[in-house]
C-alpha atoms as a PDB file:
ATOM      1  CA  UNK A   1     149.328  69.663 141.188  1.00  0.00           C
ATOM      2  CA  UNK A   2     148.720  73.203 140.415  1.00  0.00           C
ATOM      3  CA  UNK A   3     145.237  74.746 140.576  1.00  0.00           C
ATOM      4  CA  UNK A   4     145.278  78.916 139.455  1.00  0.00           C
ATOM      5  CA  UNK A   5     142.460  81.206 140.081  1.00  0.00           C
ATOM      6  CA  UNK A   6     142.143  84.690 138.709  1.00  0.00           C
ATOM      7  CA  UNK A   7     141.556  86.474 142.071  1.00  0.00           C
ATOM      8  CA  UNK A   8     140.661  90.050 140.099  1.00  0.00           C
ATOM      9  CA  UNK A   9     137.726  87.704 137.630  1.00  0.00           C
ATOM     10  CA  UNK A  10     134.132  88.587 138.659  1.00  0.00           C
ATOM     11  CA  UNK A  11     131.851  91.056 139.748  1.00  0.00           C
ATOM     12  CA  UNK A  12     132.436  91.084 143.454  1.00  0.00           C
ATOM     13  CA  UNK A  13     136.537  90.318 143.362  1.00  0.00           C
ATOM     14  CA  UNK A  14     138.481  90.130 144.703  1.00  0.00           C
ATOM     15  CA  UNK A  15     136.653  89.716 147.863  1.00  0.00           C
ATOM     16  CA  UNK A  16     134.815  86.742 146.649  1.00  0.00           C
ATOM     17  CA  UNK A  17     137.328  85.141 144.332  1.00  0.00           C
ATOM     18  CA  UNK A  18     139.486  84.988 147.726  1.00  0.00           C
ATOM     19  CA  UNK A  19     136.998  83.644 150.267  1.00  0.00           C
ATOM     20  CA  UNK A  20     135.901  81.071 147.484  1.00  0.00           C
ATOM     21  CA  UNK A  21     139.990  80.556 147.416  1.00  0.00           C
ATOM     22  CA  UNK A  22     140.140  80.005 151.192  1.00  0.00           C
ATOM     23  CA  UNK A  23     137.031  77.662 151.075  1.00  0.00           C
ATOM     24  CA  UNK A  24     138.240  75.502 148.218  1.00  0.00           C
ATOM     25  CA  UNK A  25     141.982  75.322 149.520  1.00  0.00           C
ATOM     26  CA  UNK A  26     140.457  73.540 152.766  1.00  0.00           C
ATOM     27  CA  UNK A  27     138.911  71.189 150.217  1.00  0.00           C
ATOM     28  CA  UNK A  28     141.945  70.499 148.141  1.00  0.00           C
ATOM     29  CA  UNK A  29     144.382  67.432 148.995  1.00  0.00           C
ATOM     30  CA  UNK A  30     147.497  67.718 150.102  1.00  0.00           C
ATOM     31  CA  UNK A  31     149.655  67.352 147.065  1.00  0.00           C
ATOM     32  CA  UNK A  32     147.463  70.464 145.786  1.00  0.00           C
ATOM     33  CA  UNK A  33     148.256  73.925 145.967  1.00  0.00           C
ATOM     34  CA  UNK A  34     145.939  76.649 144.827  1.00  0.00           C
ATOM     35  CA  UNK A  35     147.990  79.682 142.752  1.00  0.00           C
ATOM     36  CA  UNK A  36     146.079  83.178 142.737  1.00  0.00           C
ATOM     37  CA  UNK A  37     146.509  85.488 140.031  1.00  0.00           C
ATOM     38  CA  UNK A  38     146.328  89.313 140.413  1.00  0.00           C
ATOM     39  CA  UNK A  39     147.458  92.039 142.536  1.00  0.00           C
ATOM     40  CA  UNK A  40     149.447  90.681 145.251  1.00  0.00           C
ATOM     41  CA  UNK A  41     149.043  93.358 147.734  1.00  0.00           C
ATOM     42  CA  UNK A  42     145.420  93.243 147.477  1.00  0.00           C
ATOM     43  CA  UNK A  43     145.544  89.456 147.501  1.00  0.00           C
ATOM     44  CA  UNK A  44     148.103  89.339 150.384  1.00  0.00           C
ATOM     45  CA  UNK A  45     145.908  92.252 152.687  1.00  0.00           C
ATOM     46  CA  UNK A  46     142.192  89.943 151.454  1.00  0.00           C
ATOM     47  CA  UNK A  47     144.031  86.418 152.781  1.00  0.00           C
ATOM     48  CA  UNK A  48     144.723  88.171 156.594  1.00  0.00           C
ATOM     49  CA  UNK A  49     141.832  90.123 156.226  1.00  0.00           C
ATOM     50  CA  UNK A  50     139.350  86.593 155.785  1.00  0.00           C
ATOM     51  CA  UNK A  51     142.035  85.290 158.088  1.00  0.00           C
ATOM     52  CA  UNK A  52     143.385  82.467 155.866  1.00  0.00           C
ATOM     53  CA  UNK A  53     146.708  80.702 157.104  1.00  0.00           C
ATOM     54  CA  UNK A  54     148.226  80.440 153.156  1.00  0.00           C
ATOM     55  CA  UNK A  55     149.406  77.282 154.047  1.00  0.00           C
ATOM     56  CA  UNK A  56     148.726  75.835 150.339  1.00  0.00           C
ATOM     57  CA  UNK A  57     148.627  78.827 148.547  1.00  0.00           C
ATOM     58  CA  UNK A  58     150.428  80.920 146.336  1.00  0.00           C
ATOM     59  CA  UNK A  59     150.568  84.604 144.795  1.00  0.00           C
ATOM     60  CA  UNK A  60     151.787  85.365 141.006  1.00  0.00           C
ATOM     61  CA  UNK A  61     151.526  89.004 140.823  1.00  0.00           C
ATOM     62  CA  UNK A  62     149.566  90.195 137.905  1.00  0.00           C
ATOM     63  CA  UNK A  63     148.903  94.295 138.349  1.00  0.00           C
ATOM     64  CA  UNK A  64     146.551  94.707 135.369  1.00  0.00           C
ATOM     65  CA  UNK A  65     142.827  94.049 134.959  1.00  0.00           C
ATOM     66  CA  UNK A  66     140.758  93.203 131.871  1.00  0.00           C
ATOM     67  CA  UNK A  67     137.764  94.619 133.022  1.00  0.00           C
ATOM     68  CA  UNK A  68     134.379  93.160 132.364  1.00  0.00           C
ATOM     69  CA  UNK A  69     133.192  95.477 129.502  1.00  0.00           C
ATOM     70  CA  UNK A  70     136.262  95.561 127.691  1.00  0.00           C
ATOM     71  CA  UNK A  71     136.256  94.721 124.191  1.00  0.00           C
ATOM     72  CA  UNK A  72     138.208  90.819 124.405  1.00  0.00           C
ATOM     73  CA  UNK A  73     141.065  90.773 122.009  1.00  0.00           C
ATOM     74  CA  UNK A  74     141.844  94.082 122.505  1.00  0.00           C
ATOM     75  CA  UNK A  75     142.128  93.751 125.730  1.00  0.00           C
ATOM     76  CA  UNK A  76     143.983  90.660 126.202  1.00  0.00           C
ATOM     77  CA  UNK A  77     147.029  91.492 123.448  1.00  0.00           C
ATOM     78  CA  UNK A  78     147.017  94.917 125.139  1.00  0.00           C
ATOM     79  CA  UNK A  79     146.996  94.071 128.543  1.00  0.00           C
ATOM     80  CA  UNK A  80     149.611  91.200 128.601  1.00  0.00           C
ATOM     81  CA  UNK A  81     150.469  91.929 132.361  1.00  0.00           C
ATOM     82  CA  UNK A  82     146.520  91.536 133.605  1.00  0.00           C
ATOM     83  CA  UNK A  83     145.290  88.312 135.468  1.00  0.00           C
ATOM     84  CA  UNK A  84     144.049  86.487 132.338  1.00  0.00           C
ATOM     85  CA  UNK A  85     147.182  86.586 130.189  1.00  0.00           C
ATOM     86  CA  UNK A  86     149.225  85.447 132.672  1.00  0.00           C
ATOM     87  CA  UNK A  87     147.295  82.673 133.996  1.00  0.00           C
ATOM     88  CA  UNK A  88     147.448  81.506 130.583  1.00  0.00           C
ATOM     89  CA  UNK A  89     151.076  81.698 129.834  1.00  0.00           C
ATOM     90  CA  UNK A  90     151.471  79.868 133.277  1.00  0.00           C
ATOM     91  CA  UNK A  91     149.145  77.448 131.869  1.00  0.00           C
ATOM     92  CA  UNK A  92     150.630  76.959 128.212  1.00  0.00           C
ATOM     93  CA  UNK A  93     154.479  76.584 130.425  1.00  0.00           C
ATOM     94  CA  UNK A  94     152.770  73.740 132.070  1.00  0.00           C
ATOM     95  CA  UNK A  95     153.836  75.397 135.624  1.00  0.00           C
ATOM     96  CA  UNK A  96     149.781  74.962 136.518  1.00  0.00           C
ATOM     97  CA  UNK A  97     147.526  72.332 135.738  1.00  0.00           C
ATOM     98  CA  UNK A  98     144.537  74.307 135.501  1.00  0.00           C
ATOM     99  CA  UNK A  99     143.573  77.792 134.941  1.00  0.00           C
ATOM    100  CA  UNK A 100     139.832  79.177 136.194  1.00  0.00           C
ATOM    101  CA  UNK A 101     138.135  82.805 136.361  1.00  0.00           C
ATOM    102  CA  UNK A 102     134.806  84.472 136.615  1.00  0.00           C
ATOM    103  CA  UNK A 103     135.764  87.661 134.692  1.00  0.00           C
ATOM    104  CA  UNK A 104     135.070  88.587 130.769  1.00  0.00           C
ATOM    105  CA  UNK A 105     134.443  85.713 129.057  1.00  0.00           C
ATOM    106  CA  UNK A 106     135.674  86.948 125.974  1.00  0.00           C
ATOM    107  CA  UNK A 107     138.630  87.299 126.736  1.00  0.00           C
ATOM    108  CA  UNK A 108     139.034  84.158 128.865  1.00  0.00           C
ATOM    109  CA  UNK A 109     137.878  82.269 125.733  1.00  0.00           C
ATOM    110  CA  UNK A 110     140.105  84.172 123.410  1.00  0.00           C
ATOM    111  CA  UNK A 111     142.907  83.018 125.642  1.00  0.00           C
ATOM    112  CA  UNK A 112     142.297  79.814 125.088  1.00  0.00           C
ATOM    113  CA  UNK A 113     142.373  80.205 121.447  1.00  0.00           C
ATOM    114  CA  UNK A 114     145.313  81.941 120.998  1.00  0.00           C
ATOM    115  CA  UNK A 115     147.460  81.101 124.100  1.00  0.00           C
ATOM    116  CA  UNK A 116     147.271  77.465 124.828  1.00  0.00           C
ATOM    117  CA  UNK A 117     145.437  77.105 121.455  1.00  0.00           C
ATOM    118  CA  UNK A 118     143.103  74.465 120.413  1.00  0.00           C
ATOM    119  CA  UNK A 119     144.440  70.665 120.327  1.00  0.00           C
ATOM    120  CA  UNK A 120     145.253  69.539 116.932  1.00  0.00           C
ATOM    121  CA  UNK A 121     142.183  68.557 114.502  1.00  0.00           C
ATOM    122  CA  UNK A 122     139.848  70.511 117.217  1.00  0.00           C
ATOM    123  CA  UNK A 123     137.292  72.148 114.374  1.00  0.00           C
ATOM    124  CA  UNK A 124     136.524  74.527 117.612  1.00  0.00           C
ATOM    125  CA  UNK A 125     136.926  74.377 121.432  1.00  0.00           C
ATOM    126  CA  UNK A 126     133.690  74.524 122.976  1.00  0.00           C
ATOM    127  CA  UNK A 127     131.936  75.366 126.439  1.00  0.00           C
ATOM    128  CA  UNK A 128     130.217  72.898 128.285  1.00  0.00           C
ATOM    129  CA  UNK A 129     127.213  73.170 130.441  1.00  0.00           C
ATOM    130  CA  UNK A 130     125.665  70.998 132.722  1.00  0.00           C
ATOM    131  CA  UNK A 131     121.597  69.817 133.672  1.00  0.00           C
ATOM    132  CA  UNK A 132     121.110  67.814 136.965  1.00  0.00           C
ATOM    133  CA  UNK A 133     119.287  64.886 136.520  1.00  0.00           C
ATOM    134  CA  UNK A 134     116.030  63.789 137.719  1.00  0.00           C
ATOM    135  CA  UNK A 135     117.498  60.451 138.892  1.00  0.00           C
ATOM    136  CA  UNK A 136     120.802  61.892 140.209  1.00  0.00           C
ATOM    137  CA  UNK A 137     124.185  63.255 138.428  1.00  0.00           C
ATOM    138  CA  UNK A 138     124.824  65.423 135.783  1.00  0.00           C
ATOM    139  CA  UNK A 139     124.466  65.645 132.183  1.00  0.00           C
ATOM    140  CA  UNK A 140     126.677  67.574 129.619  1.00  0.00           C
ATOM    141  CA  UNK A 141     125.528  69.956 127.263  1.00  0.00           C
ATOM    142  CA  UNK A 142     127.734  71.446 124.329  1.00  0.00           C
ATOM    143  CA  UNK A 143     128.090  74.223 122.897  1.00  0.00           C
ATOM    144  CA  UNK A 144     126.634  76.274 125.514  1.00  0.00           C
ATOM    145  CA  UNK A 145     127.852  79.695 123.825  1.00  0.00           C
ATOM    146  CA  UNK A 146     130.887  80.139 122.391  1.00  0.00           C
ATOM    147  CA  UNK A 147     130.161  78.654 119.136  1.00  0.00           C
ATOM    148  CA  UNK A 148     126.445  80.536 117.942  1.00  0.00           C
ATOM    149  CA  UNK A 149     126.614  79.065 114.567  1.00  0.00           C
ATOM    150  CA  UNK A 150     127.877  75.762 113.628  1.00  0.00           C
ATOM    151  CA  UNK A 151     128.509  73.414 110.539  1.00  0.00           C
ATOM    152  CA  UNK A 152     127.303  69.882 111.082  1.00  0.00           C
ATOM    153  CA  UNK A 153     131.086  68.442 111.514  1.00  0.00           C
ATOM    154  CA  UNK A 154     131.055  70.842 114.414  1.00  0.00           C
ATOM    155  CA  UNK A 155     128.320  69.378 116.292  1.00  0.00           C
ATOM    156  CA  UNK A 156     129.541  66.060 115.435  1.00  0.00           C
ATOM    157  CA  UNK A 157     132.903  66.933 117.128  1.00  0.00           C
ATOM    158  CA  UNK A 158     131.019  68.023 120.441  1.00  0.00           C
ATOM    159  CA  UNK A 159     129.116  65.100 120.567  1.00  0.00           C
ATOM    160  CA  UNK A 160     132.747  63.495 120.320  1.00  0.00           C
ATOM    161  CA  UNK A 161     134.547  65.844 123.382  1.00  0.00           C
ATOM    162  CA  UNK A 162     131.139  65.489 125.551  1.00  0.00           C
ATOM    163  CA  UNK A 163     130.750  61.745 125.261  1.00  0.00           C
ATOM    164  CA  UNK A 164     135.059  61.702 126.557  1.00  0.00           C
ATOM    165  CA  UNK A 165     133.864  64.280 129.244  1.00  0.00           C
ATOM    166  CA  UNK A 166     131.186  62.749 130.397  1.00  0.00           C
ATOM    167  CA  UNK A 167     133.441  59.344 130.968  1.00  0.00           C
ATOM    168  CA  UNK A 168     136.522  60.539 131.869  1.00  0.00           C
ATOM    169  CA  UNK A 169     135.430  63.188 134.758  1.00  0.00           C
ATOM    170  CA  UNK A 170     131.314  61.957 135.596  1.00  0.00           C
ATOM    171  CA  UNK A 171     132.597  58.117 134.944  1.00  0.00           C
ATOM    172  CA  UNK A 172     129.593  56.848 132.742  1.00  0.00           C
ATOM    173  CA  UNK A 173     131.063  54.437 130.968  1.00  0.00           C
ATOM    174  CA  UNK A 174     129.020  54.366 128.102  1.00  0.00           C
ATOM    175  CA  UNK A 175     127.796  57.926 127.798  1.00  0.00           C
ATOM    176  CA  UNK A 176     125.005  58.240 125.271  1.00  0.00           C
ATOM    177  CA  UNK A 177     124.779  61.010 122.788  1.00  0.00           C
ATOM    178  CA  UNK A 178     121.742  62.919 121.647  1.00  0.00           C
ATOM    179  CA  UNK A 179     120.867  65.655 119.266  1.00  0.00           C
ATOM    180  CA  UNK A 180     118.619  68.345 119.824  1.00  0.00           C
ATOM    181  CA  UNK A 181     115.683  68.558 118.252  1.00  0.00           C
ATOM    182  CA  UNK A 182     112.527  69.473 117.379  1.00  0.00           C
ATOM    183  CA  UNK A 183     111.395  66.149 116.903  1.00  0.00           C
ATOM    184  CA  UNK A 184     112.644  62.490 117.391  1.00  0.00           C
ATOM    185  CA  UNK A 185     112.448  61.451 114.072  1.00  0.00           C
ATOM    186  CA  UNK A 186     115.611  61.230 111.818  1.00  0.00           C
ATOM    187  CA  UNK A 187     114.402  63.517 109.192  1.00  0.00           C
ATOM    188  CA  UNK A 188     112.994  66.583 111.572  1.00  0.00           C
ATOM    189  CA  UNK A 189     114.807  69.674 111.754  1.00  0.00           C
ATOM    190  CA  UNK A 190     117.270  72.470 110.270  1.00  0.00           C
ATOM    191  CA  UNK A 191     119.162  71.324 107.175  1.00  0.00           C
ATOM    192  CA  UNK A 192     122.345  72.076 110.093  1.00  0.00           C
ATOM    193  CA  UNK A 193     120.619  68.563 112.690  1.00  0.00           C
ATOM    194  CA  UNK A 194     119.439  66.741 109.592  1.00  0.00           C
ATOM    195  CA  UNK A 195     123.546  66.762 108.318  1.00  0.00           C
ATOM    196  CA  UNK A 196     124.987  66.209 111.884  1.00  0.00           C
ATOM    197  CA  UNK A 197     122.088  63.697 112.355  1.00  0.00           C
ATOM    198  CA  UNK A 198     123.746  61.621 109.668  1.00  0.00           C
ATOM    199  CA  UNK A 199     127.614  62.153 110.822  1.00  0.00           C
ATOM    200  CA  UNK A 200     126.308  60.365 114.346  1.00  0.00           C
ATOM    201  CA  UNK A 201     125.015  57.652 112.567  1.00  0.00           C
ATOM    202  CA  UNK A 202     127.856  56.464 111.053  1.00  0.00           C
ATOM    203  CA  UNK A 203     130.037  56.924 114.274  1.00  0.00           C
ATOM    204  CA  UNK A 204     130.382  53.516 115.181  1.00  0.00           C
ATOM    205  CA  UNK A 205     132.750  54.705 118.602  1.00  0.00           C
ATOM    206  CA  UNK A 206     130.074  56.763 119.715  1.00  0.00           C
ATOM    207  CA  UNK A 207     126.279  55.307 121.606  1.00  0.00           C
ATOM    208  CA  UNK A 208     124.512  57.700 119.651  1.00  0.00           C
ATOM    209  CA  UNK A 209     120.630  57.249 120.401  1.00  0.00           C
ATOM    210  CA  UNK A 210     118.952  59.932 117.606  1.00  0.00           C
ATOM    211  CA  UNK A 211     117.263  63.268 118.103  1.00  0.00           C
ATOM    212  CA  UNK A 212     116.201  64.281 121.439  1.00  0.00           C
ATOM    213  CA  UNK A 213     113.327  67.310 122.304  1.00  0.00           C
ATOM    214  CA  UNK A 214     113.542  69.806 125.174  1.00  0.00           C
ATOM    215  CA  UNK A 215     111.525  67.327 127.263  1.00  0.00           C
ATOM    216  CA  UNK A 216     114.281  64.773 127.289  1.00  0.00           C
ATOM    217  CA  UNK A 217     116.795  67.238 128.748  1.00  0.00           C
ATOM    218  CA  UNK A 218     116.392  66.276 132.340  1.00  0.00           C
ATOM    219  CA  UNK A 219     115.691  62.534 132.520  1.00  0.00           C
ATOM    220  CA  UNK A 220     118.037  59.512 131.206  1.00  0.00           C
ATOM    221  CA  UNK A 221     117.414  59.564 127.728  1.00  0.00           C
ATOM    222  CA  UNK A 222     120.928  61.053 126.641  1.00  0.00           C
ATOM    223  CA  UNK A 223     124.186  61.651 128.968  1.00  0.00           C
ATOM    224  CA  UNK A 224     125.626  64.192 126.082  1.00  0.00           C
ATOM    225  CA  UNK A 225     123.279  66.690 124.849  1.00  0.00           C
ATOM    226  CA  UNK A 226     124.505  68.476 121.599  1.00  0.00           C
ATOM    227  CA  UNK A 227     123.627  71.524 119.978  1.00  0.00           C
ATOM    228  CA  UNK A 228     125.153  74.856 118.991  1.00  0.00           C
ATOM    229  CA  UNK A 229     126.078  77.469 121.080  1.00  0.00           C
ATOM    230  CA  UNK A 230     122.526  79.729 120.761  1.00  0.00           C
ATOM    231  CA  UNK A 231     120.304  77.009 121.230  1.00  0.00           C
ATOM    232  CA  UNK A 232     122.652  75.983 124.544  1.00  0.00           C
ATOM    233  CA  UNK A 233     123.106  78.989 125.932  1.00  0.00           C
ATOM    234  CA  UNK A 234     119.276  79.698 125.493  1.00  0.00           C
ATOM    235  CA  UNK A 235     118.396  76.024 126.975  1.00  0.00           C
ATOM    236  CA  UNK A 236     121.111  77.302 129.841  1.00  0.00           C
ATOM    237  CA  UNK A 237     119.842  80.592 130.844  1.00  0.00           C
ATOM    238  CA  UNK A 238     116.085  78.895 130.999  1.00  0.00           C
ATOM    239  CA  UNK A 239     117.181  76.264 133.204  1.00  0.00           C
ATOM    240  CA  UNK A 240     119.155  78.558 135.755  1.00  0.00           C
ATOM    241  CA  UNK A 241     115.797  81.062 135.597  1.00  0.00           C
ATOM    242  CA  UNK A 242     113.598  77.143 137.168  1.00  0.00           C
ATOM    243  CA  UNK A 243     116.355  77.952 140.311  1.00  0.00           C
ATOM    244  CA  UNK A 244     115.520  81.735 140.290  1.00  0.00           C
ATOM    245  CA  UNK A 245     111.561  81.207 140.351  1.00  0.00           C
ATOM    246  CA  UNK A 246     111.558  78.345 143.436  1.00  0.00           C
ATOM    247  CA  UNK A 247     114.130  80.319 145.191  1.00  0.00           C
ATOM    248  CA  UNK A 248     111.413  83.684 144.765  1.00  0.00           C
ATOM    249  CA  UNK A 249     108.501  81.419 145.994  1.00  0.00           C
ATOM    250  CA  UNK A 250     110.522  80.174 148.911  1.00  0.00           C
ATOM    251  CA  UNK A 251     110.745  76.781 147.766  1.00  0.00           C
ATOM    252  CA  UNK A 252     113.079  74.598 149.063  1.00  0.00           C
ATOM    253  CA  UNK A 253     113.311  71.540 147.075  1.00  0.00           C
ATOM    254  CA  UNK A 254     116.372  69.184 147.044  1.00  0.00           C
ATOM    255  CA  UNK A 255     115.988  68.798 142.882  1.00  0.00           C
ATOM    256  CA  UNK A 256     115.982  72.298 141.997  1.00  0.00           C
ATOM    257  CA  UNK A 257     118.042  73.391 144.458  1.00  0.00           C
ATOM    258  CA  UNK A 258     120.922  71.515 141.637  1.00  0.00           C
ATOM    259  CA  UNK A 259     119.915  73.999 139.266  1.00  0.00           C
ATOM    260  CA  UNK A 260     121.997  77.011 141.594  1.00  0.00           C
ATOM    261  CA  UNK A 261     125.246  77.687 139.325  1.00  0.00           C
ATOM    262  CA  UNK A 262     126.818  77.852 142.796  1.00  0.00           C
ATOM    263  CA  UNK A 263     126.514  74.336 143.253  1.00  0.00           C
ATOM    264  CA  UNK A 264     128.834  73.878 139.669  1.00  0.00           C
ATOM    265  CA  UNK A 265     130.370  76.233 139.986  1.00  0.00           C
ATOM    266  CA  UNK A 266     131.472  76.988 136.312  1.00  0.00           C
ATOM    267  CA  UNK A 267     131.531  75.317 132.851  1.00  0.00           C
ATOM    268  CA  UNK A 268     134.552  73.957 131.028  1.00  0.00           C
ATOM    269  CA  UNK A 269     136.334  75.278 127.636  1.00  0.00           C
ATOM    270  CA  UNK A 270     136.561  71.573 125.989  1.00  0.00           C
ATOM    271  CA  UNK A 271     139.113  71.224 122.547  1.00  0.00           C
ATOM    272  CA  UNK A 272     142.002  73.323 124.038  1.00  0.00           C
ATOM    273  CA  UNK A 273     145.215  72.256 125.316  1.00  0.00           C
ATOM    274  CA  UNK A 274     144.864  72.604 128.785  1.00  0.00           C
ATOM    275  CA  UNK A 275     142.177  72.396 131.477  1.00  0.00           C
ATOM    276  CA  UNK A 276     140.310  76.094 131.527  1.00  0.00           C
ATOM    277  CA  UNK A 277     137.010  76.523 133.310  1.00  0.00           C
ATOM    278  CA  UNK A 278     135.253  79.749 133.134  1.00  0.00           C
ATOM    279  CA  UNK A 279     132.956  81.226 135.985  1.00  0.00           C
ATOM    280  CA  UNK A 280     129.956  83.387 136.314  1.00  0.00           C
ATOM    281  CA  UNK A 281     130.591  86.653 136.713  1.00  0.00           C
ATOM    282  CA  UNK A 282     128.507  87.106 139.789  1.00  0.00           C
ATOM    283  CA  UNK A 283     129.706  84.099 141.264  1.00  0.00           C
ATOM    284  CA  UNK A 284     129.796  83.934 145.000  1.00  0.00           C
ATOM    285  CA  UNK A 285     132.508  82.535 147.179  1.00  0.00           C
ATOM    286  CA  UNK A 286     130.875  79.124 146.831  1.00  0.00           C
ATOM    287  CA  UNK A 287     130.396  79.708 143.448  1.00  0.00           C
ATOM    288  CA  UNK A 288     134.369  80.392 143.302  1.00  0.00           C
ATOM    289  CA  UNK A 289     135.190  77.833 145.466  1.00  0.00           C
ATOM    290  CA  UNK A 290     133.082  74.598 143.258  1.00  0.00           C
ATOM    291  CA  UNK A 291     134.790  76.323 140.305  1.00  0.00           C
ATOM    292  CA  UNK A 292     137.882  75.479 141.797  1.00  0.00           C
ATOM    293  CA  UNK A 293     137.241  71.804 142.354  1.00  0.00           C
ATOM    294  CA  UNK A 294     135.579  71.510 139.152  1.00  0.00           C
ATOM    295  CA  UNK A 295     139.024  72.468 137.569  1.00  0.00           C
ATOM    296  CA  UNK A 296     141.171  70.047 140.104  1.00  0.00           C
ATOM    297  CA  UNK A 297     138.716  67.547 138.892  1.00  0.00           C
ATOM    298  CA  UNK A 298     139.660  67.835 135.153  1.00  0.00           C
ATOM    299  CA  UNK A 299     143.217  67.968 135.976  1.00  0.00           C
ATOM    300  CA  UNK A 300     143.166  65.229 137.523  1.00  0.00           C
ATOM    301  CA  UNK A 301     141.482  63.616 134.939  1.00  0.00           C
ATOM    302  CA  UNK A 302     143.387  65.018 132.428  1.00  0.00           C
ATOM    303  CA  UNK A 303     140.858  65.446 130.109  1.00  0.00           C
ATOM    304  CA  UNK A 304     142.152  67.569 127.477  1.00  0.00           C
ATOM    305  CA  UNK A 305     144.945  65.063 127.178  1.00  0.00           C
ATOM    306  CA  UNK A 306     142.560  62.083 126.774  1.00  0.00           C
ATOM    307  CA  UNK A 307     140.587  64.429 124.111  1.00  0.00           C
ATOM    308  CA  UNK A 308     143.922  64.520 122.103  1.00  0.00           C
ATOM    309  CA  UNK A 309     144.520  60.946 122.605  1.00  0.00           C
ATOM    310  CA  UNK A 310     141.547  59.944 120.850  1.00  0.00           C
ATOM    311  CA  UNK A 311     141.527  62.343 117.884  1.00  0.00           C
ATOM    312  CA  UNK A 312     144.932  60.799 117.326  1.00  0.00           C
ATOM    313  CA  UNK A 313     143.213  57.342 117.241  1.00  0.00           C
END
């Protein structure tokens, strides 16, 4: 198995993207190598520098870099020698089994829309997010951004990929699916939840258990939290702001310490053919280093595989 990192992604690479590199490689199993992705003279002089034996990992030389302001598509069809691109062709070749990076989202999600290209009768790939739990684990949330506006097939889809996620890499075996909502009852809501409400009712494959409210985000009332990419990305932000407030007051509190994005490490593009993860762009080296993991995990799951298995049922 093949895990690739863009080393150049992020605000503070490629120091951190190859520290979090070292840390995750001693992590890794055996039959796992870690590939980085970038400039390989920088990479090469960052690996003595932090003193890492590159006993399991590898360099693809990439010399371009899609900066973080840089407009997305324009950048990734005019840039085809930078990190990004070519972690996705290695991807869509199959000669990795996962690709992750903390640099411009944009263009890390338009890579996985026109490079490895969403699986067949995917409306539209999606990022996941994830809440800690209040009694342990983790719950999925989706969309978390990439999709701000959404029809209600949509939303039933990511109910769909977040119920398969939620089994195949957390192992609940009967995942339950909520809505978000501003009330519990069937008929509260946009004329968008009040359509999807519907489409999960007649799912008979998925344990759909009706509208949930903000309150229910952190207890055990849904496994798979759905909603479009605004209201996500919104619920998101909020949640990792709970971590930034304790950490101010000096709080140390085992709970809230799950809401760090260090401790995840990234969140998942779900509905594209391959395993992509995408990072924050000030992630740290432990940051870099969970990201990693998270993306061994899916490969080793091979989730986007079991997401085109199903549609095909």
């Amino acid at each position: 198995m093949k895990i690739a990192l863009d080393a150049m992604g992020g605000d503070f690479a490629p120091d951190s993207t190859v520290q979090g590199a070292i840390l995750a490689s001693r992590e890794l199993p055996k039959d796992c190598r870690l590939v980085l992705i970038g400039d390989s003279g920088l990479i090469e002089s960052k690996l003595n520098e932090f003193g890492s034996s590159h006993d399991n990992l590898e360099i693809v030389n990439a010399p371009d870099v899609i900066e973080m302001g840089e407009h997305p598509t324009k950048a990734f069809s005019t840039k085809p020698n930078a990190s990004i691109p070519v972690g996705y062709s290695l991807l869509k070749s199959g000669e990795i089994d996962a690709f992750s990076g903390a640099g411009n989202t944009g263009a890390m999600h338009v890579g996985a829309m026109f490079t490895i290209k969403a699986i067949e009768g995917i409306i539209r790939p999606g990022i996941a997010g994830f809440v800690p739990k209040e009694a342990g684990g983790f719950g999925v949330i989706m969309d978390v951004g990439a999709n701000a506006d959404c029809k209600p097939d949509v939303l039933h889809q990511f109910g769909q990929i977040g119920s398969l996620y939620s089994k195949h890499v957390f192992g609940i075996s009967d995942p339950k699916v909520g809505l978000m909502n501003l009330g519990e009852e069937e008929q509260k809501g946009t004329l968008l939840t009040q359509a999807a409400h519907q489409l999960f009712k007649i799912d008979t494959k998925l344990n759909f258990v009706g509208n949930i409210e903000g309150r229910d985000l952190f207890n055990e009332k849904a496994d798979v939290i759905v909603c479009d990419g605004f209201t996500g990305n919104v619920i998101l932000k909020m949640a990792e702001s709970f971590f930034d407030m304790i950490q101010d007051r000096k709080i140390n509190e085992p709970y809230f310490n799950r809401f760090n994005y260090e401790e995840i490490g990234g969140s998942p593009i779900l509905g594209s053919n391959g395993n992509v993860v995408i990072g924050h762009g000030v992630s740290s080296a432990r940051a870099i280093k969970n990201m990693i993991l998270l993306s061994m995990k899916m490969a080793e799951s091979n989730i986007h595989l079991k997401i085109k298995k199903e549609l095909k049922a």
